[in-house]
PDB file of N, CA and C in Angstrom:
ATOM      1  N   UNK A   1     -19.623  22.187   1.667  1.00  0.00           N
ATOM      2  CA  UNK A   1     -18.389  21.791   2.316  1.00  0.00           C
ATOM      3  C   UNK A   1     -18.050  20.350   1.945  1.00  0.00           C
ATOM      4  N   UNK A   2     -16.681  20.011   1.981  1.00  0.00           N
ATOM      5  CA  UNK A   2     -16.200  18.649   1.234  1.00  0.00           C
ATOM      6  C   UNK A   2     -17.135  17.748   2.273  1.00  0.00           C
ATOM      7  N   UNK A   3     -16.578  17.786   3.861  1.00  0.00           N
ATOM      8  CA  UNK A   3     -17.246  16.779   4.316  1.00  0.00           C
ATOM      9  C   UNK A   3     -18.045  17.120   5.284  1.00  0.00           C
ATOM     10  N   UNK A   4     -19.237  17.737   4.659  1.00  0.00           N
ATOM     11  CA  UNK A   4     -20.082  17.877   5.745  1.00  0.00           C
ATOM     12  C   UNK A   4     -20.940  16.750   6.200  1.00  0.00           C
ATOM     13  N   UNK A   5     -21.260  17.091   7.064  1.00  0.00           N
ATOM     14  CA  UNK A   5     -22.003  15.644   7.442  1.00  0.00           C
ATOM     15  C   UNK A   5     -20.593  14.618   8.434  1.00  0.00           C
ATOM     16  N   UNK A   6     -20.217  14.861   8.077  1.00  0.00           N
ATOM     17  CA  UNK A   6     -18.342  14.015   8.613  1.00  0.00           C
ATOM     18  C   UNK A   6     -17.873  14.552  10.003  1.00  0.00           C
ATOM     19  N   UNK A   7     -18.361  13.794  11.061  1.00  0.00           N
ATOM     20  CA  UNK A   7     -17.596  14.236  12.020  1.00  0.00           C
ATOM     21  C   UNK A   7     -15.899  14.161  12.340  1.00  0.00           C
ATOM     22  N   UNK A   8     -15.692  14.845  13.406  1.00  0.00           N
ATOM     23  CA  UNK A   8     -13.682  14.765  13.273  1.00  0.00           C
ATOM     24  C   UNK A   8     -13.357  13.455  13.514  1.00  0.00           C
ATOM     25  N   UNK A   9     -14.219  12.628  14.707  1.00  0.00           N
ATOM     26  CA  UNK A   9     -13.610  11.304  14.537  1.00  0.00           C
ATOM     27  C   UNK A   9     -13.891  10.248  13.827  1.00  0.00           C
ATOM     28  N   UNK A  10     -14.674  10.463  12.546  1.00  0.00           N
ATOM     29  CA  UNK A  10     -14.670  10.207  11.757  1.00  0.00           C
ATOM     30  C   UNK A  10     -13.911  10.400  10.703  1.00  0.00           C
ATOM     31  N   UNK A  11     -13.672  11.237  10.670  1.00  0.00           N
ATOM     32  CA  UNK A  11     -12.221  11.736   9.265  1.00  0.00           C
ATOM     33  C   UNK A  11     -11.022  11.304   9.934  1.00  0.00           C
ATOM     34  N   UNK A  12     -10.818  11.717  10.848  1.00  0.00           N
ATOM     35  CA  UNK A  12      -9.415  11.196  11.586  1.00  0.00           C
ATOM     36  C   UNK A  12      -8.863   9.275  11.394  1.00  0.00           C
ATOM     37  N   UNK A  13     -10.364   8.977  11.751  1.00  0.00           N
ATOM     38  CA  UNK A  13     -10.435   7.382  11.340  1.00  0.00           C
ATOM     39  C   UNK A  13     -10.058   7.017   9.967  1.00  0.00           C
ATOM     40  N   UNK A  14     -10.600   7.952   9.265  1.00  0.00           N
ATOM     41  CA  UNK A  14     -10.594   7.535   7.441  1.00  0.00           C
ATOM     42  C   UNK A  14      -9.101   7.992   7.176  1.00  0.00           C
ATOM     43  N   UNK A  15      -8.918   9.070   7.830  1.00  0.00           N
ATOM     44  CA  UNK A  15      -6.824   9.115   7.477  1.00  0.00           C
ATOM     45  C   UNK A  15      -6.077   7.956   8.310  1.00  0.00           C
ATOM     46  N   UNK A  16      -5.733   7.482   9.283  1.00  0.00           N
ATOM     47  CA  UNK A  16      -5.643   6.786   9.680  1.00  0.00           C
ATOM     48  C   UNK A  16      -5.418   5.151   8.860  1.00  0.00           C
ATOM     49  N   UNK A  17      -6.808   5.052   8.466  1.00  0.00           N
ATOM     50  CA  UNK A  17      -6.820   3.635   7.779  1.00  0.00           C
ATOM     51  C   UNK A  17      -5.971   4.126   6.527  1.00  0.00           C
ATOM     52  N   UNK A  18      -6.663   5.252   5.786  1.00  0.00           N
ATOM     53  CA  UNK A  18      -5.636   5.652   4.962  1.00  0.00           C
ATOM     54  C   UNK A  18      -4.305   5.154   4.921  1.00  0.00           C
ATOM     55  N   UNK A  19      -3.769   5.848   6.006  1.00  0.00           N
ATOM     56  CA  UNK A  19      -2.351   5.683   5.838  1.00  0.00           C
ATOM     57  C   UNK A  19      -1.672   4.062   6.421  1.00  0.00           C
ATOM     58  N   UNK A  20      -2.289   3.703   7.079  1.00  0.00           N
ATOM     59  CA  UNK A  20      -2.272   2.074   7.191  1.00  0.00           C
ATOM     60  C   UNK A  20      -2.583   1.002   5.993  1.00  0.00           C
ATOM     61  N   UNK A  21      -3.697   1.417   5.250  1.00  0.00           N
ATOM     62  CA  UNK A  21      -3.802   0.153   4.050  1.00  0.00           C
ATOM     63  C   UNK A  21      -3.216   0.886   2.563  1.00  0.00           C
ATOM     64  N   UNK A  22      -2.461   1.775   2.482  1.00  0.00           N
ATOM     65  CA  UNK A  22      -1.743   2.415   1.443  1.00  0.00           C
ATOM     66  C   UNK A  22      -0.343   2.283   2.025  1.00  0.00           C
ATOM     67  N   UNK A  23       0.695   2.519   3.199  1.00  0.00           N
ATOM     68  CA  UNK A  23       1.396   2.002   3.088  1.00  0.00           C
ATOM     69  C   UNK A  23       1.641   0.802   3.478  1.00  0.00           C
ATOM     70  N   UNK A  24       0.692  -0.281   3.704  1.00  0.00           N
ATOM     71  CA  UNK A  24       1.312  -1.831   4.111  1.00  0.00           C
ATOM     72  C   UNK A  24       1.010  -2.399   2.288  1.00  0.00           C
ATOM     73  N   UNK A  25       0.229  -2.141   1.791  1.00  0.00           N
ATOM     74  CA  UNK A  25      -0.215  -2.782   0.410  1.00  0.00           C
ATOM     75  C   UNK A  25       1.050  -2.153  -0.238  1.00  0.00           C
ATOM     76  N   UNK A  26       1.632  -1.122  -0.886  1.00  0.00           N
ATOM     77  CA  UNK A  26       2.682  -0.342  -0.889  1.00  0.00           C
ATOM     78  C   UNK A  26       4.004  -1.241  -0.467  1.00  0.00           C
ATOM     79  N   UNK A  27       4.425  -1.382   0.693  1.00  0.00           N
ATOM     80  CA  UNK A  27       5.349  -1.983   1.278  1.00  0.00           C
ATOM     81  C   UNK A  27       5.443  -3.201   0.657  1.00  0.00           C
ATOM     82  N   UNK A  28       4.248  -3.932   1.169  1.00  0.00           N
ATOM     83  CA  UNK A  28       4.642  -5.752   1.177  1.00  0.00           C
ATOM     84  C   UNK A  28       4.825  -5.355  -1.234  1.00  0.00           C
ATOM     85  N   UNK A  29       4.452  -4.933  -1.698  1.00  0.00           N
ATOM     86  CA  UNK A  29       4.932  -4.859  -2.853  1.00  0.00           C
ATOM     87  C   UNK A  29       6.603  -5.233  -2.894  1.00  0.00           C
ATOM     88  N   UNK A  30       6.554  -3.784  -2.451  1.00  0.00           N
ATOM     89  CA  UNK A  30       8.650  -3.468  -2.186  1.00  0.00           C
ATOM     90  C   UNK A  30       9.186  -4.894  -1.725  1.00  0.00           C
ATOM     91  N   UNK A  31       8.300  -5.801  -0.639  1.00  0.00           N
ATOM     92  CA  UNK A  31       9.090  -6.847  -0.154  1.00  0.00           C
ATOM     93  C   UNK A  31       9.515  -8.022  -0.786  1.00  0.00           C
ATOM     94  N   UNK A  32       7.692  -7.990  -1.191  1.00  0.00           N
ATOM     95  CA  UNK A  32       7.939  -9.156  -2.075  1.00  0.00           C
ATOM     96  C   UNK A  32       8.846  -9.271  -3.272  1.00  0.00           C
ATOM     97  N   UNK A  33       9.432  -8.186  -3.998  1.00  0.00           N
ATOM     98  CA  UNK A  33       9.717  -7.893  -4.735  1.00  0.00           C
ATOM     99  C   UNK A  33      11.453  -7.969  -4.674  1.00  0.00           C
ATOM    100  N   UNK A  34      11.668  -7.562  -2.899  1.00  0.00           N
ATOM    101  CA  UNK A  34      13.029  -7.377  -2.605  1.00  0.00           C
ATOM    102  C   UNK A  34      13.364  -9.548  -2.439  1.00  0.00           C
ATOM    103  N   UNK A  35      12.470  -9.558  -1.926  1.00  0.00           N
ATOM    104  CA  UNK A  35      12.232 -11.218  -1.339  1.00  0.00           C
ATOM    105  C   UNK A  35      13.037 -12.016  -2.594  1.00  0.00           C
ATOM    106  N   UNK A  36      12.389 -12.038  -3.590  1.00  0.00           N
ATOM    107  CA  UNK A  36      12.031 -12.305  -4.908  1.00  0.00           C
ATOM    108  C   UNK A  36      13.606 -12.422  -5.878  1.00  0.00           C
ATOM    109  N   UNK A  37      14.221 -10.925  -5.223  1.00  0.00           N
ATOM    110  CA  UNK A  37      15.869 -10.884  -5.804  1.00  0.00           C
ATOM    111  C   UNK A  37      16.183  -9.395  -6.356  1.00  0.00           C
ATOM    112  N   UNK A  38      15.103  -8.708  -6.637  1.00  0.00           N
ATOM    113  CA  UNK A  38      14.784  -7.315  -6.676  1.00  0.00           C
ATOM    114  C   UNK A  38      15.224  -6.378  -6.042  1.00  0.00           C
ATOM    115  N   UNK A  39      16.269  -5.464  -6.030  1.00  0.00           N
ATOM    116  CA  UNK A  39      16.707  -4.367  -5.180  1.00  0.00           C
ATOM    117  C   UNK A  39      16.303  -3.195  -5.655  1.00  0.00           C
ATOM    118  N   UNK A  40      15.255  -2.886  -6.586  1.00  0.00           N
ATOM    119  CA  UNK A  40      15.128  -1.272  -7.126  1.00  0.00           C
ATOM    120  C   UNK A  40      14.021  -1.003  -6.203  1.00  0.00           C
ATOM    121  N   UNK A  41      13.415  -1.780  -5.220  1.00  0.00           N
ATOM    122  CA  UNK A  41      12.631  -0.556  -4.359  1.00  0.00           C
ATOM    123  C   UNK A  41      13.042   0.002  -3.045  1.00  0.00           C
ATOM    124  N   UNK A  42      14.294  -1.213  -2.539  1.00  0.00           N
ATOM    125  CA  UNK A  42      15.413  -0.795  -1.858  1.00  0.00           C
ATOM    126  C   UNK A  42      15.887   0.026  -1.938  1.00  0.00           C
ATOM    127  N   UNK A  43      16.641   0.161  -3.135  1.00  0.00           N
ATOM    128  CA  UNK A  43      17.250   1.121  -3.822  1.00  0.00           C
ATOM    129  C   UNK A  43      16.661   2.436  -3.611  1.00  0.00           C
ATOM    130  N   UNK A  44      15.516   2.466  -4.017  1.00  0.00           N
ATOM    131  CA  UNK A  44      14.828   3.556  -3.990  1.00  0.00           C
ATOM    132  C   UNK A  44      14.192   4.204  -2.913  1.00  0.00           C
ATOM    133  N   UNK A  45      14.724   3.679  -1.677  1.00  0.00           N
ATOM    134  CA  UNK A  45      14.016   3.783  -0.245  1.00  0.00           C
ATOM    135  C   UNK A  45      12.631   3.227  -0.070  1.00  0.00           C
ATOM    136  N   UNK A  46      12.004   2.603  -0.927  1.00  0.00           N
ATOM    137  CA  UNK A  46      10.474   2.170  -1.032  1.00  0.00           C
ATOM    138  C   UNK A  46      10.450   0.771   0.361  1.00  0.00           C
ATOM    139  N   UNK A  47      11.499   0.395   0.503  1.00  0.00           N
ATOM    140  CA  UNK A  47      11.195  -0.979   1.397  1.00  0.00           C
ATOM    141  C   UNK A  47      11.146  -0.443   2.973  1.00  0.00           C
ATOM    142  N   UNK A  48      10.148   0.211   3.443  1.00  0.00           N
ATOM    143  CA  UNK A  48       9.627   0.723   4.767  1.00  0.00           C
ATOM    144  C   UNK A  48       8.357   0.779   4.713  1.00  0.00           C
ATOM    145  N   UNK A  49       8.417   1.161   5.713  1.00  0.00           N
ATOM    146  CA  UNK A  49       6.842   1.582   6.519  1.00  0.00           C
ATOM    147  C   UNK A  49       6.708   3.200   6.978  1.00  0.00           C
ATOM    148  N   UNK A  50       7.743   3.709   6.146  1.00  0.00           N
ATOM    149  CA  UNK A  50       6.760   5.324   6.277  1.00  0.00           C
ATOM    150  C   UNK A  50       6.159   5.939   5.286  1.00  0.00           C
ATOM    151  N   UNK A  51       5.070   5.813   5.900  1.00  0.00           N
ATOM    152  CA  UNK A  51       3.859   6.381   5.106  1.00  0.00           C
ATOM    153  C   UNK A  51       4.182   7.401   3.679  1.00  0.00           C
ATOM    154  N   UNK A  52       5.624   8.166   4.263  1.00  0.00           N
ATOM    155  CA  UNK A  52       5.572   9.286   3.308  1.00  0.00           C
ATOM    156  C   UNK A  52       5.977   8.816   2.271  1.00  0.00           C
ATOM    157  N   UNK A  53       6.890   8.036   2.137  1.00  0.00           N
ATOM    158  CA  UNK A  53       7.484   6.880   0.753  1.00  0.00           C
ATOM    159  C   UNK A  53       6.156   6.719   0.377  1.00  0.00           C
ATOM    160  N   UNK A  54       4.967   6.207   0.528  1.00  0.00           N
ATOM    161  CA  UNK A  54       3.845   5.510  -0.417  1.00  0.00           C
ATOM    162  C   UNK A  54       2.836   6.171  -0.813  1.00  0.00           C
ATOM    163  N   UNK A  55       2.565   7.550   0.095  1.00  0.00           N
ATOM    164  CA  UNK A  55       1.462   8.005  -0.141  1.00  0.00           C
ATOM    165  C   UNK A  55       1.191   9.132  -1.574  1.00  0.00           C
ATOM    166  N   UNK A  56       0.987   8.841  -2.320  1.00  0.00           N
ATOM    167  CA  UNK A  56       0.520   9.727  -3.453  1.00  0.00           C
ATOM    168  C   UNK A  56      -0.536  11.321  -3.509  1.00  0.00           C
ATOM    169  N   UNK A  57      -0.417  12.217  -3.330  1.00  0.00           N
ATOM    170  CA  UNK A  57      -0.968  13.206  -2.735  1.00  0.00           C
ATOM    171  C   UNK A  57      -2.618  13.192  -3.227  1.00  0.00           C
ATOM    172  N   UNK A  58      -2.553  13.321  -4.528  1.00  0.00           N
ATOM    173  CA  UNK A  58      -3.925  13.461  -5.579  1.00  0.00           C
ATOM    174  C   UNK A  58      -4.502  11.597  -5.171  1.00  0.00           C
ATOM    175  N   UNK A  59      -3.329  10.840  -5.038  1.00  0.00           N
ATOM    176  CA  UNK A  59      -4.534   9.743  -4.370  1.00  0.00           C
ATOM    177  C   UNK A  59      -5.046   9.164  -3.284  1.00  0.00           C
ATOM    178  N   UNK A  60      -4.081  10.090  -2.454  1.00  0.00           N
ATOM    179  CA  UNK A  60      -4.875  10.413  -0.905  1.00  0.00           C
ATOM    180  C   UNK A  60      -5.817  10.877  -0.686  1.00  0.00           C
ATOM    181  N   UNK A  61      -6.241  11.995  -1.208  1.00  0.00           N
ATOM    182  CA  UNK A  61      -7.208  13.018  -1.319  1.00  0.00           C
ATOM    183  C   UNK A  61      -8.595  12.535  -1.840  1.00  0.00           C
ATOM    184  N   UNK A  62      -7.875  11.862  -3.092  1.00  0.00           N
ATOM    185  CA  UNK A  62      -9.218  10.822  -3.590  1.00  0.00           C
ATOM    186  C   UNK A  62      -9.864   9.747  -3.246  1.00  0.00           C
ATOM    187  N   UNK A  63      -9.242   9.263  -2.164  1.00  0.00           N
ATOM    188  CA  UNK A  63      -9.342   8.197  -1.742  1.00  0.00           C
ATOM    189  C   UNK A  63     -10.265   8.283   0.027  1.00  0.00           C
ATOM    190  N   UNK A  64     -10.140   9.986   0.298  1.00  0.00           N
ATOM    191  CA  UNK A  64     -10.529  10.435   1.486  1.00  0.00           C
ATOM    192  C   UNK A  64     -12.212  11.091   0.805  1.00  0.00           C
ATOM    193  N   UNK A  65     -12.270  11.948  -0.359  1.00  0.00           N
ATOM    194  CA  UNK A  65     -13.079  12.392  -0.988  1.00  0.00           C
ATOM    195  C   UNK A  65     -14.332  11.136  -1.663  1.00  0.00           C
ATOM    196  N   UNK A  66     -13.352  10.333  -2.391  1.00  0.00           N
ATOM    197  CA  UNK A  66     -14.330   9.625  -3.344  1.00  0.00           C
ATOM    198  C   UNK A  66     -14.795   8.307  -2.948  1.00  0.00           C
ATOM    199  N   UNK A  67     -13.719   7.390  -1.871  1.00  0.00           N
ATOM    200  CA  UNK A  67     -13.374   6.298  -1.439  1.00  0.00           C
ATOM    201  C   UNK A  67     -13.040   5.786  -2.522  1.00  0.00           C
ATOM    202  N   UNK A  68     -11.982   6.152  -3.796  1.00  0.00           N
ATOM    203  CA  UNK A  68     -10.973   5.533  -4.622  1.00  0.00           C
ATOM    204  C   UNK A  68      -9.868   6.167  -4.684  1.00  0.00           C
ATOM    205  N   UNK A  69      -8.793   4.924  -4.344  1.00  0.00           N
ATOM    206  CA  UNK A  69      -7.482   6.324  -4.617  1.00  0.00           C
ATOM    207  C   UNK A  69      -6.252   5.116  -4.603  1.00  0.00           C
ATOM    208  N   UNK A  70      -5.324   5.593  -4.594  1.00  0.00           N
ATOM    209  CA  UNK A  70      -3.842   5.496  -4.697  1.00  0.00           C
ATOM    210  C   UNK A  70      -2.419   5.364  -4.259  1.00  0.00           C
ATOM    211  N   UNK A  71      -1.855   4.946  -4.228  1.00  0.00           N
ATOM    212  CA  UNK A  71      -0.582   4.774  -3.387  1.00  0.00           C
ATOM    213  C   UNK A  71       0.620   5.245  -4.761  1.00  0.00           C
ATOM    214  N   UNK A  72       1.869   5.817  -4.325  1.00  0.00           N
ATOM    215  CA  UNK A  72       2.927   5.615  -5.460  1.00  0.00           C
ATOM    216  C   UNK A  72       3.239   4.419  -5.983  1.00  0.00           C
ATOM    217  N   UNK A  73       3.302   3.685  -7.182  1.00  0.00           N
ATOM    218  CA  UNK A  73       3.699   2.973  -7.325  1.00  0.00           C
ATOM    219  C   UNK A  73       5.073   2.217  -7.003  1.00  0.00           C
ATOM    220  N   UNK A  74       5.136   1.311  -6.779  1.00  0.00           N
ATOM    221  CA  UNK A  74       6.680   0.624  -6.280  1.00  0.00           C
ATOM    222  C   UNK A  74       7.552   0.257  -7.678  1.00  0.00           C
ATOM    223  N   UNK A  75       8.392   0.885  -8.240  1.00  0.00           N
ATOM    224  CA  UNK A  75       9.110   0.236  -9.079  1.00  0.00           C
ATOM    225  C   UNK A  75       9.778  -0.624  -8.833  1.00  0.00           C
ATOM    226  N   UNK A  76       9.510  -1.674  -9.924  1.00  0.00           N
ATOM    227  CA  UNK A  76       9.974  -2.885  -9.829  1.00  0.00           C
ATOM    228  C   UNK A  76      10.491  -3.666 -10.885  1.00  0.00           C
ATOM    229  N   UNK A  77      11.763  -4.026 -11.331  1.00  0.00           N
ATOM    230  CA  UNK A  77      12.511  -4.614 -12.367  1.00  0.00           C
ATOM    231  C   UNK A  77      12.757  -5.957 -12.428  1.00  0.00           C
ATOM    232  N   UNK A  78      11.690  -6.528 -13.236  1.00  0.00           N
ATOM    233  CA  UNK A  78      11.451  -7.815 -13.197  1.00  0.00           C
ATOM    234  C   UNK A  78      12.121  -9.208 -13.937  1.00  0.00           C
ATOM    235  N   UNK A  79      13.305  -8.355 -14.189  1.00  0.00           N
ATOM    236  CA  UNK A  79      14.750  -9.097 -15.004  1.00  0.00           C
ATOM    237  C   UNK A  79      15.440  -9.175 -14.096  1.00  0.00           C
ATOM    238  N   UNK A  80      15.512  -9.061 -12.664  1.00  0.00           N
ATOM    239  CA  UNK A  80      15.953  -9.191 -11.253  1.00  0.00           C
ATOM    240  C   UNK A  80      15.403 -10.485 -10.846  1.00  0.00           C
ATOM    241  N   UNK A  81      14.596 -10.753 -10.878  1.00  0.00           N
ATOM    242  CA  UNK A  81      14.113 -11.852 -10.308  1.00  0.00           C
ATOM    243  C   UNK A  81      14.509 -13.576 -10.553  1.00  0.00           C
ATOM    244  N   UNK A  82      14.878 -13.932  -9.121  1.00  0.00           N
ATOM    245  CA  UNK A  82      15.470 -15.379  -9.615  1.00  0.00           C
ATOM    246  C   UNK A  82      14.517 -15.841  -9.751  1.00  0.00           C
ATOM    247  N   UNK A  83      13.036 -15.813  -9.757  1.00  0.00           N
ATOM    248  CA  UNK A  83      12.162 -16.637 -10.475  1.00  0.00           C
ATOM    249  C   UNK A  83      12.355 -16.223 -11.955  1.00  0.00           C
ATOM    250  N   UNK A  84      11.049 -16.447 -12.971  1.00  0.00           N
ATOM    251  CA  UNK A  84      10.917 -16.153 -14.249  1.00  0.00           C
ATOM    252  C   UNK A  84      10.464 -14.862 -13.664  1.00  0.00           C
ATOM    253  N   UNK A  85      10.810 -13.905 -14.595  1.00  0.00           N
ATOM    254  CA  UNK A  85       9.944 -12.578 -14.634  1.00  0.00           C
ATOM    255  C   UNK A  85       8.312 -12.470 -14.504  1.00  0.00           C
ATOM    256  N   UNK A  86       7.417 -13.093 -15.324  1.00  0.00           N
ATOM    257  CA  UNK A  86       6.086 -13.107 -15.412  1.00  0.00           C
ATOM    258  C   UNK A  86       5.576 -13.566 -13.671  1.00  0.00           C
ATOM    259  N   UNK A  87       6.038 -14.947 -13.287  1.00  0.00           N
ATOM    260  CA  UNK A  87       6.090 -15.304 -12.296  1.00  0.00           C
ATOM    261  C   UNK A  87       6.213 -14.455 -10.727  1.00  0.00           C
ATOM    262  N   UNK A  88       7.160 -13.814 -11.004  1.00  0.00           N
ATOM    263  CA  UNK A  88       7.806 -12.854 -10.107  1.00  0.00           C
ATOM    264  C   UNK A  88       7.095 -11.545 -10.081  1.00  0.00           C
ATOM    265  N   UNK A  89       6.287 -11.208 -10.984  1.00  0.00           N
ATOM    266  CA  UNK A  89       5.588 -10.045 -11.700  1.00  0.00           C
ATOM    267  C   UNK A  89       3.970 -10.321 -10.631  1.00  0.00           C
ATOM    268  N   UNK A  90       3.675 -11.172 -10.899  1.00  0.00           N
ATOM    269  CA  UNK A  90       2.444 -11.993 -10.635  1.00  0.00           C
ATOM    270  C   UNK A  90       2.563 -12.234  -8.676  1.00  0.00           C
ATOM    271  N   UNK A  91       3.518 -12.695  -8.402  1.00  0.00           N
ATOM    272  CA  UNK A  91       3.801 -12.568  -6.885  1.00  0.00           C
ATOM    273  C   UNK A  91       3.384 -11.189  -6.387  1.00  0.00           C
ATOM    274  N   UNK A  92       4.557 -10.702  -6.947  1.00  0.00           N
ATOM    275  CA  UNK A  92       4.984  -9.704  -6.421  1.00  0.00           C
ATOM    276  C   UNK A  92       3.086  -8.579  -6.281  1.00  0.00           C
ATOM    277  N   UNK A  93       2.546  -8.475  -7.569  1.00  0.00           N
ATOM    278  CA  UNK A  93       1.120  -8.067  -7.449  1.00  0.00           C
ATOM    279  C   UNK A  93       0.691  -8.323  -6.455  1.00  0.00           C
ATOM    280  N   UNK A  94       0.487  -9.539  -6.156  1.00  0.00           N
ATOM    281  CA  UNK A  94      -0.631 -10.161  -5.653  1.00  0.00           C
ATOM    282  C   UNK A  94      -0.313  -9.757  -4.066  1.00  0.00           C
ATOM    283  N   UNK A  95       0.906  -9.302  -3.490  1.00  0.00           N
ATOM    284  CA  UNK A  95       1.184  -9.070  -2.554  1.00  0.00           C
ATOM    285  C   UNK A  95       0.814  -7.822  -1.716  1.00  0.00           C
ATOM    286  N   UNK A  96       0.084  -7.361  -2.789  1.00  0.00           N
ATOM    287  CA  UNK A  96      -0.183  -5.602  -2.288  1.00  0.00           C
ATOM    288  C   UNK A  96      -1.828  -5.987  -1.388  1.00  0.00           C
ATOM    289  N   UNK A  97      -2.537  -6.475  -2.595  1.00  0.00           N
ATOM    290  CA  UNK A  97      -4.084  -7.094  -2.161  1.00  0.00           C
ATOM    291  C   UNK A  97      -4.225  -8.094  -0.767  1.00  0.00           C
ATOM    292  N   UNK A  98      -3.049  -8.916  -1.015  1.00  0.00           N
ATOM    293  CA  UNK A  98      -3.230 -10.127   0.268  1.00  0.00           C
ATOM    294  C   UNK A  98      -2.784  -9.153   1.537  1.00  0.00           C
ATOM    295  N   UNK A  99      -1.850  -8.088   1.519  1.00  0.00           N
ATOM    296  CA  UNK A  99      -1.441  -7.029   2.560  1.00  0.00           C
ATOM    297  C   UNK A  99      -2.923  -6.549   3.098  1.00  0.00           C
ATOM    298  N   UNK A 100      -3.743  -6.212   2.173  1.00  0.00           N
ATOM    299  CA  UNK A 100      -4.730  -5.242   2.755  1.00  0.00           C
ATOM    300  C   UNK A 100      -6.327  -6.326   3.349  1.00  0.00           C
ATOM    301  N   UNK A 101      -5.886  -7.911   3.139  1.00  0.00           N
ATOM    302  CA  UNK A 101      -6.981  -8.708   3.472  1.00  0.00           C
ATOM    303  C   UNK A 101      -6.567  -9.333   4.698  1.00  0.00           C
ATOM    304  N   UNK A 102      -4.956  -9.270   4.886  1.00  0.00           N
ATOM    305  CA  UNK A 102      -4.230  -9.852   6.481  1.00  0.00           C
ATOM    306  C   UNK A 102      -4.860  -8.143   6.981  1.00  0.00           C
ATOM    307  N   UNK A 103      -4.224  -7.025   6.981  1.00  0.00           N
ATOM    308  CA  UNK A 103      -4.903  -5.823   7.679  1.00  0.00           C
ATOM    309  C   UNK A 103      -6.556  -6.094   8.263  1.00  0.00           C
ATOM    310  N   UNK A 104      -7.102  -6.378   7.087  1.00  0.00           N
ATOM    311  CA  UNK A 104      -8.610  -6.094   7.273  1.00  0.00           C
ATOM    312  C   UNK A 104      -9.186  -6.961   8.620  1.00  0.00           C
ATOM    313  N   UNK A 105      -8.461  -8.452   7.907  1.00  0.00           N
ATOM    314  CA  UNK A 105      -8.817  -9.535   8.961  1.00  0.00           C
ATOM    315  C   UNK A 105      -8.380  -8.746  10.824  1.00  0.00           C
ATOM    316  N   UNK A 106      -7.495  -8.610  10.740  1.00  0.00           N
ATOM    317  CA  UNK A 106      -6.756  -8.605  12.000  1.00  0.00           C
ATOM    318  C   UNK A 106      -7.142  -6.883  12.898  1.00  0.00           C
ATOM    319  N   UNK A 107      -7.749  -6.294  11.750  1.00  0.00           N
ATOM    320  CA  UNK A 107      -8.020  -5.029  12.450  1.00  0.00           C
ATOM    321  C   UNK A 107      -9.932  -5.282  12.897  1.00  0.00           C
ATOM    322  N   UNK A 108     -10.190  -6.926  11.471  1.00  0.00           N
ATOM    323  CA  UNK A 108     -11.472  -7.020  12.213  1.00  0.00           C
ATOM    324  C   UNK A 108     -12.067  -7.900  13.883  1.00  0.00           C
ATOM    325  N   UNK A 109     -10.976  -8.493  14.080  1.00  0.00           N
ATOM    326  CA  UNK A 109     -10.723  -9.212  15.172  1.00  0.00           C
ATOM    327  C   UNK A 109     -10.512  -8.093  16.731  1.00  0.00           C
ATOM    328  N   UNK A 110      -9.912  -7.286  16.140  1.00  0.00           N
ATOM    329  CA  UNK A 110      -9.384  -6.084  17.005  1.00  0.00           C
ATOM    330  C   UNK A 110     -10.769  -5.331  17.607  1.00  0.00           C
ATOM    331  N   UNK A 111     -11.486  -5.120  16.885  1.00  0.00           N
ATOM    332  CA  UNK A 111     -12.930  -4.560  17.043  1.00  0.00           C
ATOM    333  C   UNK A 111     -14.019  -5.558  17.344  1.00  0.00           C
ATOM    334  N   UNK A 112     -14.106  -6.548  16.797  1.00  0.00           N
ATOM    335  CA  UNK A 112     -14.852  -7.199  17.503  1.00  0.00           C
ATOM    336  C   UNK A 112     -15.286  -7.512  18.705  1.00  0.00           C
TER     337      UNK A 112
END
């Protein structure tokens, strides 16, 4: 069985975070990006917080299975940006990772 050994409130927990650090890393992308001067994830409905915009099916699954996985990518057109492109490119990245280290922090405070 996939998860034996795995109790329910245990899996329930692992979807959960799931869907919390895939769509905030996901999102703050779209923001930074919208922030930045960028409207194609706007555009594209990507600038929210529902889960169903970010979640990638095959990297949900993998990510519940393997503990590696995936979110949809946020398209992002980096000839939009009133910074330099590279610049704006480089933000905008870095915004997905710093999303999931403000989460971590603040969900570790929560439990403590």
């Amino acid at each position: 069985m996939l998860f034996s050994g795995l109790s329910f409130a245990d899996l329930i927990s692992r979807i959960i975070a799931l869907l919390i650090a895939i769509t905030v890393h996901e999102a703050a992308h779209a923001w930074s990006a919208f922030r930045l001067g960028d409207p194609t994830a706007k555009n594209m409905g990507r600038l929210t917080l529902n889960p169903l915009r970010h979640l990638d099916p095959l990297g949900s699954l993998m990510l519940l299975v393997a503990g590696v996985g995936w979110g949809k990518p946020v398209p992002v057109n980096p000839w939009n940006f009133r910074t330099s492109p590279k610049a704006g490119m480089a933000i905008t990245s870095f915004a997905g990772p710093l999303s999931n280290l403000v989460v971590a922090a603040l969900v570790s405070l929560l439990i403590r």
